[in-house]
Protein backbone atom coordinates (compact mmCIF):
# COMPACT_ATOMS: atom_id res chain seq x y z
CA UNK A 1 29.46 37.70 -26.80
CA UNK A 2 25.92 37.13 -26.35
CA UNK A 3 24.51 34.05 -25.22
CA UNK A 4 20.57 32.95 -24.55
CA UNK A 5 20.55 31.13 -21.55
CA UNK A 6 17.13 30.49 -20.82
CA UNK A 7 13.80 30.82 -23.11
CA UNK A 8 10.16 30.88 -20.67
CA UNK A 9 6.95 31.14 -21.31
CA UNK A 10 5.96 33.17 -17.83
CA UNK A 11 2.14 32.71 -16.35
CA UNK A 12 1.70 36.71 -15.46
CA UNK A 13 3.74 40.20 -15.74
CA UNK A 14 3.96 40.86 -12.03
CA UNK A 15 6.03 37.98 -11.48
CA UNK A 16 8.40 39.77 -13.60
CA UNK A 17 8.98 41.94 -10.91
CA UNK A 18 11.09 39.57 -8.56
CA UNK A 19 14.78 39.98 -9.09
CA UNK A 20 17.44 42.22 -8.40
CA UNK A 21 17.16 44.23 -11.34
CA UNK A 22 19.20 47.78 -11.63
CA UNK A 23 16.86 49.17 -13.88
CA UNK A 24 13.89 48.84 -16.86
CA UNK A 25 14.18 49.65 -20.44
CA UNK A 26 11.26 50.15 -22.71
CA UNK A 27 9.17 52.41 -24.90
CA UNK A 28 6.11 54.09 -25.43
CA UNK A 29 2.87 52.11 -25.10
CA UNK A 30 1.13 51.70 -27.97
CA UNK A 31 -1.70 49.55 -27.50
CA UNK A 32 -3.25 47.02 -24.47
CA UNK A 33 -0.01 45.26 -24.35
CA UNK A 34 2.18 47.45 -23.78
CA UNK A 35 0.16 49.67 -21.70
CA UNK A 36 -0.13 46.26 -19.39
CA UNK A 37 3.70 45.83 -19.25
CA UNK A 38 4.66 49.50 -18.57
CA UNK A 39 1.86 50.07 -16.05
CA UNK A 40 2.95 46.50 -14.41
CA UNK A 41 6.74 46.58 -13.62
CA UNK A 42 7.72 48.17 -11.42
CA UNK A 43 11.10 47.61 -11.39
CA UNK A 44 13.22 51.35 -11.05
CA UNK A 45 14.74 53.08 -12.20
CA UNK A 46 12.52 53.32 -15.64
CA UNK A 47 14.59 54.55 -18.82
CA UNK A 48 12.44 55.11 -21.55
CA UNK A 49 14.35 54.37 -25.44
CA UNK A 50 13.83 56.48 -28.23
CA UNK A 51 15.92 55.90 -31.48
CA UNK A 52 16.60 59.48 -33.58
CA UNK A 53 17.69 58.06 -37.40
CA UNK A 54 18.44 61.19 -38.21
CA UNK A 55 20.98 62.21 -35.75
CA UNK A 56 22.11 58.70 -34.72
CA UNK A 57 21.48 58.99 -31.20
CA UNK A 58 19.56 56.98 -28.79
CA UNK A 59 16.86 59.50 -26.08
CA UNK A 60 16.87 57.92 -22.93
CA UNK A 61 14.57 60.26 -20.18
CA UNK A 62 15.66 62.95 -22.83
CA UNK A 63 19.23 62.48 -22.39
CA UNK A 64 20.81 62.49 -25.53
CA UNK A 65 23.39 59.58 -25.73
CA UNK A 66 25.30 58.88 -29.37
CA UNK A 67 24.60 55.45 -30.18
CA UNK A 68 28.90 54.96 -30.11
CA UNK A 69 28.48 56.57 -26.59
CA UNK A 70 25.84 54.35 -25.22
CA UNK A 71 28.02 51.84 -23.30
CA UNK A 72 29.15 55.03 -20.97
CA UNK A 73 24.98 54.72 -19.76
CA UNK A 74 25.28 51.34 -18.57
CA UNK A 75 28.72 51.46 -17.08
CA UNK A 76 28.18 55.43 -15.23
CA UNK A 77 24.91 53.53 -14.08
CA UNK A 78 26.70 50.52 -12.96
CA UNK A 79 24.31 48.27 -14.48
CA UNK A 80 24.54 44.53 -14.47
CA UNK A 81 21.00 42.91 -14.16
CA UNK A 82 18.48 44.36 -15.99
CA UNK A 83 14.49 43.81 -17.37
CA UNK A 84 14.20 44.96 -21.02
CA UNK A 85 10.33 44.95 -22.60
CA UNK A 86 11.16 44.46 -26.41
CA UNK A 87 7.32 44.98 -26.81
CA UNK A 88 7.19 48.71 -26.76
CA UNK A 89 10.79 48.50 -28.26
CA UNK A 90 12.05 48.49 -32.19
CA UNK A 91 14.21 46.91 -33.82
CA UNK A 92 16.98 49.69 -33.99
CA UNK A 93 16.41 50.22 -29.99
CA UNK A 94 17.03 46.69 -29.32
CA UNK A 95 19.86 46.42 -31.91
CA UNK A 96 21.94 49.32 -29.90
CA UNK A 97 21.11 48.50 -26.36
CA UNK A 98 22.47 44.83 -26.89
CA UNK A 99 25.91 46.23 -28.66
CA UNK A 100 26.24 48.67 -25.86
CA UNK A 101 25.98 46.32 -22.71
CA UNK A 102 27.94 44.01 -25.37
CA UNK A 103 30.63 46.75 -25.50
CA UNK A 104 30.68 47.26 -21.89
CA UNK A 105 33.16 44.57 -21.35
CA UNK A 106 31.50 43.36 -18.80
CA UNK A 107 29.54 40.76 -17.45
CA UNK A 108 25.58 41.94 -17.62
CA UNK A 109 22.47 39.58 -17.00
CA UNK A 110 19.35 40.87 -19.00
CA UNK A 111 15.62 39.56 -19.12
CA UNK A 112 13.81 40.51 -21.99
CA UNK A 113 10.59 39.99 -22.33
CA UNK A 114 7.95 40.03 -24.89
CA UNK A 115 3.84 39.54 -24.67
CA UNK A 116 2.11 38.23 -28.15
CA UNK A 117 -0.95 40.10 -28.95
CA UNK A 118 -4.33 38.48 -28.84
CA UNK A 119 -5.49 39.86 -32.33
CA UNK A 120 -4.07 42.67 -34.28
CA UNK A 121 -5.97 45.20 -35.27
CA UNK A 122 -7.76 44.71 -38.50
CA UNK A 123 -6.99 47.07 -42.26
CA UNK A 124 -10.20 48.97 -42.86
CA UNK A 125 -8.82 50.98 -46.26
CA UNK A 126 -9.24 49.46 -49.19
CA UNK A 127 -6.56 51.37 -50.41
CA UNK A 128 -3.72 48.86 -49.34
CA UNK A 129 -3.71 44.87 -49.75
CA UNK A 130 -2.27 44.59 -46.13
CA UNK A 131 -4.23 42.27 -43.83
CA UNK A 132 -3.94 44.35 -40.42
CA UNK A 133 -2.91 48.02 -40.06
CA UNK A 134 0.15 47.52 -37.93
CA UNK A 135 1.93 51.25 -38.94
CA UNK A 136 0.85 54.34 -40.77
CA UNK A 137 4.02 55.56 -42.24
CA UNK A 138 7.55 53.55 -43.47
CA UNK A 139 10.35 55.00 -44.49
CA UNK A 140 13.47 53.75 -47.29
CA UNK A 141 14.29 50.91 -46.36
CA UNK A 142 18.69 52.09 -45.02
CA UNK A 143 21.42 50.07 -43.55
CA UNK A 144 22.07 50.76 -39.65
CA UNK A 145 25.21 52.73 -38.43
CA UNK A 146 27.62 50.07 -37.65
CA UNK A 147 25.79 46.80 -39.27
CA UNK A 148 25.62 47.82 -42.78
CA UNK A 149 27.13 45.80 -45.77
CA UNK A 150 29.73 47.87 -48.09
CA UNK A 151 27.97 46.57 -51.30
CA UNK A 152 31.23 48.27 -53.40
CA UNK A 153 33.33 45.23 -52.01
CA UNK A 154 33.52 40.79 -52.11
CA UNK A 155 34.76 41.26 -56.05
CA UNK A 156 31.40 43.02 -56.94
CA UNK A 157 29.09 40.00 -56.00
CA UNK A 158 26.01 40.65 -54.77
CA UNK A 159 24.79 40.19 -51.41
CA UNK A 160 21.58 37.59 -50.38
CA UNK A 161 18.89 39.27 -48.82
CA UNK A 162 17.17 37.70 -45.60
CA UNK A 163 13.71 38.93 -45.04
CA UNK A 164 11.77 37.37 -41.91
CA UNK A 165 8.26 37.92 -43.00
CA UNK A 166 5.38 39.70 -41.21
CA UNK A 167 2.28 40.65 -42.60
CA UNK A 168 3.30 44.47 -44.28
CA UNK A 169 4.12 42.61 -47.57
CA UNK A 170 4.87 46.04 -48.86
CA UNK A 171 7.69 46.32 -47.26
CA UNK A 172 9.56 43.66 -49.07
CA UNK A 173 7.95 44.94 -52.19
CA UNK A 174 9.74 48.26 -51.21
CA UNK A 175 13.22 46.75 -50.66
CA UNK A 176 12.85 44.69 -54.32
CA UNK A 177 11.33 47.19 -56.46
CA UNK A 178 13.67 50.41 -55.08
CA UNK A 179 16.99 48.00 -55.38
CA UNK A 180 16.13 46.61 -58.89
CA UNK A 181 18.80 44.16 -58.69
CA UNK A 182 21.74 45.83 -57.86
CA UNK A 183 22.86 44.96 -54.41
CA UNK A 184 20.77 41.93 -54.31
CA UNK A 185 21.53 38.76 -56.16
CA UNK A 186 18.96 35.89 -53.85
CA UNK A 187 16.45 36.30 -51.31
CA UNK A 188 15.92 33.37 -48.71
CA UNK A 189 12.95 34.51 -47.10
CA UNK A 190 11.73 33.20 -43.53
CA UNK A 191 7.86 32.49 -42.44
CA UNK A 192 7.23 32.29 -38.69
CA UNK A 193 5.76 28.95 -38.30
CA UNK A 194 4.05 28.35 -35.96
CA UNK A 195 2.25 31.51 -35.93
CA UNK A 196 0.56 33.40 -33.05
CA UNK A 197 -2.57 32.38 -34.27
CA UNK A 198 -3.20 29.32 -36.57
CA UNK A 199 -3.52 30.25 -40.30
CA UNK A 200 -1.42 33.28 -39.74
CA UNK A 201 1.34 31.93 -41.39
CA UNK A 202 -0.65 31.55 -44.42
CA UNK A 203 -1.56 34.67 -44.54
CA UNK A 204 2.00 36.37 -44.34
CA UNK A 205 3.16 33.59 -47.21
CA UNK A 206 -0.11 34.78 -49.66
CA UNK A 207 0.86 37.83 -49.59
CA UNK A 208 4.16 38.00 -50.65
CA UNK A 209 4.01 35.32 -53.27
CA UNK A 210 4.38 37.73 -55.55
CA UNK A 211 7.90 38.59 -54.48
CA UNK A 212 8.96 35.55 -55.07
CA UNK A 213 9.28 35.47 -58.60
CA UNK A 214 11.15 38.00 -60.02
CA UNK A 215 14.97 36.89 -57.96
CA UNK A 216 16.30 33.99 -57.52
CA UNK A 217 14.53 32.55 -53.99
CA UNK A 218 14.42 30.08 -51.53
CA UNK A 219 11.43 30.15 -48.91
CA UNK A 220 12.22 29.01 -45.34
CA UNK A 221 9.87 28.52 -42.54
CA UNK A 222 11.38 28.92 -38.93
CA UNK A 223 9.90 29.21 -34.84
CA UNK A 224 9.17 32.94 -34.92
CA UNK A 225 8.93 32.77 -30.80
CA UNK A 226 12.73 31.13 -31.15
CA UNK A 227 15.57 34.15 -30.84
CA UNK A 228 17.93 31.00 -30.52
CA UNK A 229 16.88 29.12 -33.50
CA UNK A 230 17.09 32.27 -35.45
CA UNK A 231 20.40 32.95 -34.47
CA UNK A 232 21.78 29.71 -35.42
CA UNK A 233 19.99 29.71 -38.82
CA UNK A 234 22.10 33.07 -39.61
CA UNK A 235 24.93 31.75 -38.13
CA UNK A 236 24.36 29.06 -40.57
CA UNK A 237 23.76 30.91 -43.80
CA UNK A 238 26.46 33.40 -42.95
CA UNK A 239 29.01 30.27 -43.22
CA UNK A 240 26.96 29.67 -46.65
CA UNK A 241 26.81 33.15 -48.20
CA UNK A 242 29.86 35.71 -48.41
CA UNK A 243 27.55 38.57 -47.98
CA UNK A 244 24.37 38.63 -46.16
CA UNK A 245 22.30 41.66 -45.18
CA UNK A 246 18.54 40.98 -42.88
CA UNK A 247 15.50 42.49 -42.75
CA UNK A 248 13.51 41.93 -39.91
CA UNK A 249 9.50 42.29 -41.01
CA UNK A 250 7.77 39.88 -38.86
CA UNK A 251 7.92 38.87 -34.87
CA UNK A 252 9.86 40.59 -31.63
CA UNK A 253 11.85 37.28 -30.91
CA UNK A 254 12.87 37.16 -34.54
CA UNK A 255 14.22 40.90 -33.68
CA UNK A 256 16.16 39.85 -30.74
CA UNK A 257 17.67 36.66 -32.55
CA UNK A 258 18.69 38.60 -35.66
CA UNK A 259 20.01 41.18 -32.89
CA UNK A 260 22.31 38.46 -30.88
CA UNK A 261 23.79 37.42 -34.15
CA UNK A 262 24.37 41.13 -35.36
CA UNK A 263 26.26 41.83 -32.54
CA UNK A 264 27.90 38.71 -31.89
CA UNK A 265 29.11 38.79 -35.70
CA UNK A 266 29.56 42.00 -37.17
CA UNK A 267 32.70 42.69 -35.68
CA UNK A 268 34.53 39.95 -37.48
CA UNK A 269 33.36 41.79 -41.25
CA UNK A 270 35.90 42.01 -43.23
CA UNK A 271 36.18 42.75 -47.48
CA UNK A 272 35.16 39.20 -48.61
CA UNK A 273 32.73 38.07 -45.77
CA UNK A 274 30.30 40.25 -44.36
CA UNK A 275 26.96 40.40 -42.34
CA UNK A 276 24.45 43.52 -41.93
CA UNK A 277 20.96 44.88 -42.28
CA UNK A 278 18.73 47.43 -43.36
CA UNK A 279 15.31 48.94 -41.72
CA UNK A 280 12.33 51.29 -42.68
CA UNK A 281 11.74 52.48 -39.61
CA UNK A 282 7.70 51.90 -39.64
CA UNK A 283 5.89 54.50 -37.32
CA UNK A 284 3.83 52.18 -35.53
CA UNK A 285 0.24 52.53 -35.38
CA UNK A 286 -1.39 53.34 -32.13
CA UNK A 287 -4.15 50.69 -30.66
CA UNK A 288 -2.39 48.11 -33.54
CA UNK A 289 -3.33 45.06 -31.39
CA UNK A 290 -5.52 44.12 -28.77
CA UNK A 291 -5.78 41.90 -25.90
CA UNK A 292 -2.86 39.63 -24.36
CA UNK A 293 -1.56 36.69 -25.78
CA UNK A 294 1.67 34.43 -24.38
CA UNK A 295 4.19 36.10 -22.36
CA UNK A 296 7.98 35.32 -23.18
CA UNK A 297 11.07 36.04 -21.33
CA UNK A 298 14.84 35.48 -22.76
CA UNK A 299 17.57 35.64 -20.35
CA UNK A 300 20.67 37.05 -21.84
CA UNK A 301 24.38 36.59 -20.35
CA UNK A 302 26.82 38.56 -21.74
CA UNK A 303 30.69 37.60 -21.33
């Protein structure tokens, strides 16, 4: 079980560096963020987390680990305190390094952190109705290895989709359009409110207005800097709904809320109640934001 214990808004990066940490987890830096964080801890050892969707399998310092496997790296590493930056991480990265330490059976304190971009950077095509060009290439949108929905079960209904919104409205478009109604019976889609940036918010919810008409919906608007409050709003609509499958669109700390939930929940599926999600793995665009906005951390306990 996964529980937040403490939610921070931090005043630097350094001072991320104090603690007895057994090791950092992140990506590849993408853009002034990211750069920032990686080139500012300096916590070691460094494992660097690269998700294969192809093979299932999780890189870490090119060693190959099966994402079933993964709990063997934290426990062979004896690792109990540890600084994750979800920044330079995605959402399937995150998912699998929470279930692992999860499945490790033991108890593991983890700090994740997260720094908010000062601007993102801007669309120039005209080609594309998007508002900033966050990725250049998406894939079909597929349920994850372990946290998918068996849409063949629950007496043939249909499941409710759960988008949290960014501002690649295409991507819902993509999940709506390709499924045609037949796995998908409601959307209840989330805006992040408040945004990073005032008017933001207004800007995700324009664009997918469109989306909204064609399915049964509900519009929600939640904290997007909040991985508790999301959490409890899916803990809430999974008592609601017998089948629920997310899509995460929009903010990191949406990511690691849906994540705690996922693997706090998914064990207990069973034929007539089920959770789960589905991704496009976007291939994220290099120099997609600029400057440094707010600086979160999350402490984790797992028991």
């Amino acid at each position: 079980m996964i529980n937040i214990e403490r939610i921070k808004v931090e005043t630097d990066i350094k001072s991320l560096n104090v603690g007895e940490y057994n090791a950092f987890l992140c990506g590849d830096a993408l853009d002034e963020r990211t750069k920032k964080i990686i080139n500012e801890i300096t916590v070691m050892p460094r494992y660097v987390i690269k998700y294969n969707k192809e093979s299932y399998t999780l890189n870490v310092n090119e060693t190959i680990y099966n994402i079933f496997k993964f709990h063997n790296f934290f426990i062979d590493n004896n690792i109990e305190y540890l600084l994750i930056d979800s920044t330079s991480l995605s959402f399937p990265e995150i998912l699998y390094i929470l279930d692992a330490i999860a499945r490790t059976g033991r108890e593991v304190v983890c700090k994740i952190v997260y720094v908010e971009p000062a601007e993102y950077t801007k669309e120039s095509t005209t080609e594309t109705d998007a508002e900033f060009k966050l990725s250049d290439h998406r894939h079909p949108f597929v349920a994850l290895p372990a946290f998918g929905v068996d849409n063949q079960s629950v007496s043939g209904n249909k499941a409710v989709l759960i988008p949290f919104l960014g501002f690649e409205n295409s991507r819902l478009g993509h999940i709506l359009e390709n499924d045609d109604g037949a796995s998908f019976g409601k959307l209840i889609a989330h805006v992040s409110v408040p945004a990073y940036k005032a008017g933001w918010e207004n800007t995700s919810l324009k664009k997918h207005m469109r989306y909204l008409k064609g399915i049964e919906a509900e519009l929600k608007v939640y904290p997007g800097s909040n991985p508790y409050s999301v959490n409890e709003l899916l803990v809430e609509l999974s008592y609601i709904h017998n089948k629920i499958v997310i899509t995460p669109l929009g903010t990191k700390p949406t990511v690691i809320g849906i994540c705690i939930f996922l693997v706090n929940n998914t064990g207990y599926n069973k034929i007539d109640k089920q959770v789960g999600a589905i991704y496009d793995f976007p291939e994220k665009s290099q120099g997609r934001s600029s400057g440094i906005g707010a600086i979160y951390t999350y402490l984790l306990n797992f028991n």
